[in-house]
PDB file of N, CA and C in Angstrom:
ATOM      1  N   UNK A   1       7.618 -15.980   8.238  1.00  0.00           N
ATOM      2  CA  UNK A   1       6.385 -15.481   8.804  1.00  0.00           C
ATOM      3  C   UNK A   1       5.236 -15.965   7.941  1.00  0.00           C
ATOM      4  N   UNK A   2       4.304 -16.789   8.514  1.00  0.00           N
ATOM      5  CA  UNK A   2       2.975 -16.700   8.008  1.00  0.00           C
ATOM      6  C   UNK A   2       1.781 -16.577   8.278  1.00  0.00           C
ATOM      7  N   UNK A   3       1.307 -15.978   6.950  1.00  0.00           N
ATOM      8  CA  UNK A   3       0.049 -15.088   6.925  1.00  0.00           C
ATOM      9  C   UNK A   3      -1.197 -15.720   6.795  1.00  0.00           C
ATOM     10  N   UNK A   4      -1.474 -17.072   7.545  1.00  0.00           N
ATOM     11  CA  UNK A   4      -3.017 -17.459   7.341  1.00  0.00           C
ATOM     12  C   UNK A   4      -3.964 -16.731   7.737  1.00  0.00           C
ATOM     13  N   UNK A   5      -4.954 -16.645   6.978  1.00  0.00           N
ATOM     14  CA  UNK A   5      -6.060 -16.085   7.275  1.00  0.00           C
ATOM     15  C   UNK A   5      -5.969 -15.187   7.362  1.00  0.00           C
ATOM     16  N   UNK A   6      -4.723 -14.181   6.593  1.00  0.00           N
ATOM     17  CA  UNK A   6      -4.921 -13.009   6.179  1.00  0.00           C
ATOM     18  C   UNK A   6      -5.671 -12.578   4.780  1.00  0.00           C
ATOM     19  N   UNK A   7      -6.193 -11.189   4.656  1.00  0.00           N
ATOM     20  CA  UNK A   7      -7.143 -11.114   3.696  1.00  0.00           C
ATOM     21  C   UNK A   7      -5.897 -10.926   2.636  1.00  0.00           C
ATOM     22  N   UNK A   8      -5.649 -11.697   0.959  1.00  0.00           N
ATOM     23  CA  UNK A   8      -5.080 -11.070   0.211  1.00  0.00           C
ATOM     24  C   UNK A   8      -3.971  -9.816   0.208  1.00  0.00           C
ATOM     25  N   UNK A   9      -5.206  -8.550   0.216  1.00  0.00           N
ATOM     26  CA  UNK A   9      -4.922  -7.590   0.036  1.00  0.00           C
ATOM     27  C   UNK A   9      -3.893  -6.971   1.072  1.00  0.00           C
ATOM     28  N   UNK A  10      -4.582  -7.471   2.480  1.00  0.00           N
ATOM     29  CA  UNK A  10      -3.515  -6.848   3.324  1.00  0.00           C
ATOM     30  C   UNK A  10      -2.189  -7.164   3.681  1.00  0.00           C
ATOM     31  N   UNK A  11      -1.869  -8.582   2.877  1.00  0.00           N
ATOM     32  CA  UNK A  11      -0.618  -9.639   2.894  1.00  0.00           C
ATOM     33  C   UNK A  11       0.498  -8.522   1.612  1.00  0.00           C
ATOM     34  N   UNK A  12      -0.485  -8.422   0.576  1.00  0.00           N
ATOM     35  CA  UNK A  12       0.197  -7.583  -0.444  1.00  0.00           C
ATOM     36  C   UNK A  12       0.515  -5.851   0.549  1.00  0.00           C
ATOM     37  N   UNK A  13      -0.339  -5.353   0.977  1.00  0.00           N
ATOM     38  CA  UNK A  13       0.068  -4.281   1.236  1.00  0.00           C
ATOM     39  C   UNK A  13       1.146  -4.244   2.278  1.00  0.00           C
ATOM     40  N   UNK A  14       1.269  -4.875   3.834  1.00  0.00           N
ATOM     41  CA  UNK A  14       2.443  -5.364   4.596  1.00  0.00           C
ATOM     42  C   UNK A  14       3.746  -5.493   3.729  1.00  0.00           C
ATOM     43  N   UNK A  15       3.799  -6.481   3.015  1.00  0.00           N
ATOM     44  CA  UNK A  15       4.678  -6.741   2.013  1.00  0.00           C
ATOM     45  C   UNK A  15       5.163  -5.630   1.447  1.00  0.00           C
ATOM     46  N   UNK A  16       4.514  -4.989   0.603  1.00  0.00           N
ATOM     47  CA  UNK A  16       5.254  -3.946  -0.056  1.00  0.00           C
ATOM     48  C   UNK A  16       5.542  -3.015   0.894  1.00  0.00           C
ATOM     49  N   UNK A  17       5.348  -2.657   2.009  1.00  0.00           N
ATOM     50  CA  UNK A  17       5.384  -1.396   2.761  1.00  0.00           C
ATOM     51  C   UNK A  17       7.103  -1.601   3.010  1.00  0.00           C
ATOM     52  N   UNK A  18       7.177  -2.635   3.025  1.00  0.00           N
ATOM     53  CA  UNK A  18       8.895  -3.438   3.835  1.00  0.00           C
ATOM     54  C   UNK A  18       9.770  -3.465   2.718  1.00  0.00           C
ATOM     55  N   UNK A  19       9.450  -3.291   1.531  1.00  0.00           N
ATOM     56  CA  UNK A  19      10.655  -2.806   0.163  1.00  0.00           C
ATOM     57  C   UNK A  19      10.541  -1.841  -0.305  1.00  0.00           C
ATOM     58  N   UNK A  20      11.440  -1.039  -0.400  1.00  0.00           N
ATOM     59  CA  UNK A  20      12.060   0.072  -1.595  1.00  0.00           C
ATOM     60  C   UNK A  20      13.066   0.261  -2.195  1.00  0.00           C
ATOM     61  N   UNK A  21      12.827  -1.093  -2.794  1.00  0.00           N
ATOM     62  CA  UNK A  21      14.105  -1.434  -3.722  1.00  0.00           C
ATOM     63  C   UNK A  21      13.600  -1.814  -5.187  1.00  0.00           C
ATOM     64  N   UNK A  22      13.450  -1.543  -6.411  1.00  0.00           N
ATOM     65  CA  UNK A  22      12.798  -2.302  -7.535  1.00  0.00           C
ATOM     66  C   UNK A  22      12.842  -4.189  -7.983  1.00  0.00           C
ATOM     67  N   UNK A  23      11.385  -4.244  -7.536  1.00  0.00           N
ATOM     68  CA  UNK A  23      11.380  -5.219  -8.323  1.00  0.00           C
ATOM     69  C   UNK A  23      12.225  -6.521  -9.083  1.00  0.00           C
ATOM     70  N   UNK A  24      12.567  -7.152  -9.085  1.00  0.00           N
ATOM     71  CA  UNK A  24      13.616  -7.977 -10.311  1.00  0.00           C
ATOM     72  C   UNK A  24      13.060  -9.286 -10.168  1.00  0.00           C
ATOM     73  N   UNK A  25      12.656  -9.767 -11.252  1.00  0.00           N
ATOM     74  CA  UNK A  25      12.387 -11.427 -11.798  1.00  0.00           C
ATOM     75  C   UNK A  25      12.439 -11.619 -13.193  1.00  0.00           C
ATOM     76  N   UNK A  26      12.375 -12.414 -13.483  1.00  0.00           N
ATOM     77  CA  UNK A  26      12.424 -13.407 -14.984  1.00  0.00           C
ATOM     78  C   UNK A  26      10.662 -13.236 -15.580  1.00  0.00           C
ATOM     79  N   UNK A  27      10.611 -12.893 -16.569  1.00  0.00           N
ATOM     80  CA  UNK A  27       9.038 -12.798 -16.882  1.00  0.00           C
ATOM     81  C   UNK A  27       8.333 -11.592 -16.473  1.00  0.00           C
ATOM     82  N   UNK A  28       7.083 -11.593 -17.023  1.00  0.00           N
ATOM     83  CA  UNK A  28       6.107 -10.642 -16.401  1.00  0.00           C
ATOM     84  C   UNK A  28       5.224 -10.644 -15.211  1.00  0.00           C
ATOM     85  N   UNK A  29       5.179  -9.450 -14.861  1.00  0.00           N
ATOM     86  CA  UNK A  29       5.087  -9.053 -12.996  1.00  0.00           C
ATOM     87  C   UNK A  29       3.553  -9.537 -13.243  1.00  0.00           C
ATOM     88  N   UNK A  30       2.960  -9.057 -14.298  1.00  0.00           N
ATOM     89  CA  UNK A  30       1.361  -9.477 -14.338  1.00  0.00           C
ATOM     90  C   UNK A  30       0.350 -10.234 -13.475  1.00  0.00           C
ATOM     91  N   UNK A  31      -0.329  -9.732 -12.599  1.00  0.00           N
ATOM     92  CA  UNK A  31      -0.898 -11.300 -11.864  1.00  0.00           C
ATOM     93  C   UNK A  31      -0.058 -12.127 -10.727  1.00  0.00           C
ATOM     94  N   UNK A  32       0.580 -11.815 -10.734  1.00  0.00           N
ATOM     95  CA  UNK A  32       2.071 -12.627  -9.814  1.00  0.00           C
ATOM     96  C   UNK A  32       2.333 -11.534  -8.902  1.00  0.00           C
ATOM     97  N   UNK A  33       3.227 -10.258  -9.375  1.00  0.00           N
ATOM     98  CA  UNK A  33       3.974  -9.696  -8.324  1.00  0.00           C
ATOM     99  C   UNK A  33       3.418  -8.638  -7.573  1.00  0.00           C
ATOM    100  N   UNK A  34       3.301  -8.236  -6.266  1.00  0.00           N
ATOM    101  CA  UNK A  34       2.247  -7.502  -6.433  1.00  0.00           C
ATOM    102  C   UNK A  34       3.242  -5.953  -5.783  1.00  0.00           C
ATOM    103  N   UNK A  35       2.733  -5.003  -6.802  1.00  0.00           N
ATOM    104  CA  UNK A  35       3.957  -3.568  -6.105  1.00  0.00           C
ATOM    105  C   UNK A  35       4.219  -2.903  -5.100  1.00  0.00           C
ATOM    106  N   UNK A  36       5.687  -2.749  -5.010  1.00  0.00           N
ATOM    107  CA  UNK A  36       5.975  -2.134  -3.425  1.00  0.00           C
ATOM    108  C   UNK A  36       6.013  -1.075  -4.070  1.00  0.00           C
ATOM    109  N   UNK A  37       6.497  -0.171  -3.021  1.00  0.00           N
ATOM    110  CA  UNK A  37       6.615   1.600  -2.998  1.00  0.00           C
ATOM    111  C   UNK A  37       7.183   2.285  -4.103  1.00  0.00           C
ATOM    112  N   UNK A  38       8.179   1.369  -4.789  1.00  0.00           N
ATOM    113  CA  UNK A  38       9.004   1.788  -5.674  1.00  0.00           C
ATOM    114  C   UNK A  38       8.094   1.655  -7.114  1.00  0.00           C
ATOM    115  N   UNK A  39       7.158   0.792  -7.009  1.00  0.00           N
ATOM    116  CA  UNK A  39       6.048   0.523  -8.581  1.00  0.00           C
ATOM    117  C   UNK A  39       7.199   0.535  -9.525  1.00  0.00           C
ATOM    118  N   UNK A  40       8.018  -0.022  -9.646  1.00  0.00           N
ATOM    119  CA  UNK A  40       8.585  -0.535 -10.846  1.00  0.00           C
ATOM    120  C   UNK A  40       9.022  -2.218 -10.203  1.00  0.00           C
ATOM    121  N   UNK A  41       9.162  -2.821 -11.680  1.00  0.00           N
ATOM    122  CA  UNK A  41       9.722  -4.032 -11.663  1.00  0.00           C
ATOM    123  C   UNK A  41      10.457  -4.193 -13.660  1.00  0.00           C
ATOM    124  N   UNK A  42      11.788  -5.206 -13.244  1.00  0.00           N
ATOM    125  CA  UNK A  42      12.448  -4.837 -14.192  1.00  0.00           C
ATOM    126  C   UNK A  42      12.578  -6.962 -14.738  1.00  0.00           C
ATOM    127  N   UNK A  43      12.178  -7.197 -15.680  1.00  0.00           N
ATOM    128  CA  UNK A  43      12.200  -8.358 -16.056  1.00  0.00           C
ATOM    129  C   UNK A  43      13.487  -8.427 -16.808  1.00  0.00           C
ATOM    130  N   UNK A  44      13.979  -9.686 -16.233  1.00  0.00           N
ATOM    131  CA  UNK A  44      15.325  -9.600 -16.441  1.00  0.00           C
ATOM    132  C   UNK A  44      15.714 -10.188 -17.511  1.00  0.00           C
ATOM    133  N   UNK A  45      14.697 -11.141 -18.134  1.00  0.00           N
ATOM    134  CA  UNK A  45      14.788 -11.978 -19.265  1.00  0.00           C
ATOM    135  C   UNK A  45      14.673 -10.863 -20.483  1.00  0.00           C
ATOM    136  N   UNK A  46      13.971  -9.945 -20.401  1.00  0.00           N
ATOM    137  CA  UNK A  46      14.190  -9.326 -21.629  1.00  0.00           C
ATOM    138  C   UNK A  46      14.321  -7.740 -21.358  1.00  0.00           C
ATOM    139  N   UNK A  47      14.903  -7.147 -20.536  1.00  0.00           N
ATOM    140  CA  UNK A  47      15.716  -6.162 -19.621  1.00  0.00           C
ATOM    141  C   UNK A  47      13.903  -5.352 -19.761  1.00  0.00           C
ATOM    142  N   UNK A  48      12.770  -5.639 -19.748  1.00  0.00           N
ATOM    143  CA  UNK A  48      11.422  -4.716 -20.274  1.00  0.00           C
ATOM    144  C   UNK A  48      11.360  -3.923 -18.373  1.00  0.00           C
ATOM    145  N   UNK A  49      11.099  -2.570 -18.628  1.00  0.00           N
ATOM    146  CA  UNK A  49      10.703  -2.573 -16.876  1.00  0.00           C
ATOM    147  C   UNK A  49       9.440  -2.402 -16.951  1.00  0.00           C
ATOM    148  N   UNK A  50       8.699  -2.472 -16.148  1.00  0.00           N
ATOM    149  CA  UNK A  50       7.329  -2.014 -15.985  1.00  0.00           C
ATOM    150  C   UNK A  50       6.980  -1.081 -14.753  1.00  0.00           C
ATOM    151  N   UNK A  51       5.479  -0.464 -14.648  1.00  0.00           N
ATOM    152  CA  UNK A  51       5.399  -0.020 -13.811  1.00  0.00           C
ATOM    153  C   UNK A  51       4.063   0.053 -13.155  1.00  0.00           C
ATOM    154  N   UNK A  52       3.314   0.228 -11.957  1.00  0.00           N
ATOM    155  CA  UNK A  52       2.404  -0.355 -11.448  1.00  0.00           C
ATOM    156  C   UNK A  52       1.586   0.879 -10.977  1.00  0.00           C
ATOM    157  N   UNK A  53       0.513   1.500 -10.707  1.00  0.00           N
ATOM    158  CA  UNK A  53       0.479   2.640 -10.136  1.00  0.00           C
ATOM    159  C   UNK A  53      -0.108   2.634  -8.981  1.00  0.00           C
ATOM    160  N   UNK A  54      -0.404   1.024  -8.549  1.00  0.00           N
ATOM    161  CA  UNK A  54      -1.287   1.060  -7.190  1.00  0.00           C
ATOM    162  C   UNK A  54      -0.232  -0.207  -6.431  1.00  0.00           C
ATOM    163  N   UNK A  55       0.092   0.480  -5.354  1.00  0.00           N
ATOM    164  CA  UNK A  55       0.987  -0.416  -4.698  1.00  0.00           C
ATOM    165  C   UNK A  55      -0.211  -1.837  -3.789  1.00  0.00           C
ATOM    166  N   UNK A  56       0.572  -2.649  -3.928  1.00  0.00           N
ATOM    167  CA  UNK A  56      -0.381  -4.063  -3.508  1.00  0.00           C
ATOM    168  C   UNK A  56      -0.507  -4.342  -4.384  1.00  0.00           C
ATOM    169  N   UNK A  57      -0.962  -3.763  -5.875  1.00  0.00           N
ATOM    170  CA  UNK A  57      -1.579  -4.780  -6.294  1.00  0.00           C
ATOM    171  C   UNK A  57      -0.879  -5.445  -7.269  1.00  0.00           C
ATOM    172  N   UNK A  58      -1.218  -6.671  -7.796  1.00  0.00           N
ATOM    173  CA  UNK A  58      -0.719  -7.977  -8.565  1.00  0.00           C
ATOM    174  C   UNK A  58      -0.916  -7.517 -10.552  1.00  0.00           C
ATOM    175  N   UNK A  59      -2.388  -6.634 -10.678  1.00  0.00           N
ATOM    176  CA  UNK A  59      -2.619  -6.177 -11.949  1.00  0.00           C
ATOM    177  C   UNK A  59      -2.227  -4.911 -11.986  1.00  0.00           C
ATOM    178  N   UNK A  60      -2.375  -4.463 -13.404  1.00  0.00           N
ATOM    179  CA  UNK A  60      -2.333  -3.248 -13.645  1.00  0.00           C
ATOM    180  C   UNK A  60      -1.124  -2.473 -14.518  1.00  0.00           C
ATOM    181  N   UNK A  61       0.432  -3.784 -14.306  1.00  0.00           N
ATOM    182  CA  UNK A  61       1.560  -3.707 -14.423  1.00  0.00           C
ATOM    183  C   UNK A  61       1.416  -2.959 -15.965  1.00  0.00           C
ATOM    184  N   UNK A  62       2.123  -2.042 -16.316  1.00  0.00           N
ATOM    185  CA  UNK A  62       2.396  -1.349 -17.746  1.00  0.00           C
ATOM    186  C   UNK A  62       3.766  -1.245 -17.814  1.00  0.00           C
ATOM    187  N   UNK A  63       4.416  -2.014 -19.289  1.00  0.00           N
ATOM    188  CA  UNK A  63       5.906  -1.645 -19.820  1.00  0.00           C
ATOM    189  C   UNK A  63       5.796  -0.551 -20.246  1.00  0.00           C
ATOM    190  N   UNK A  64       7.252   0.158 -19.815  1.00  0.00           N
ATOM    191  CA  UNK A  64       7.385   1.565 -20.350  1.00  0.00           C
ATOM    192  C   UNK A  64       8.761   1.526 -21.521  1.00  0.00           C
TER     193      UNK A  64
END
């Protein structure tokens, strides 16, 4: 499915609405991933999880 000429934000929010499952990639979510429902993501390279408090968005990510 693609999203031209969708605004950003509403590509991120669609997106996350459709997972509730955590997160998982290599590296930090920072800038890149942007949070579904679950606001965690678990970097697998160095087991760190983080957590997001505004779903959509790409910033904000904090290791706990």
């Amino acid at each position: 499915m693609g999203f031209t000429g969708w605004p950003d934000a509403m590509v991120s929010d669609y997106i996350s609405r459709g997972a509730d499952y955590m997160l998982v990639g290599s590296g930090s979510p920072e800038g890149v991933q942007p949070a579904n429902r679950t606001r965690q993501y678990l970097d697998t390279s160095t087991t760190q999880l983080y957590v997001n408090p505004v779903i959509g968005s790409r910033t904000g990510w904090v290791a706990v």
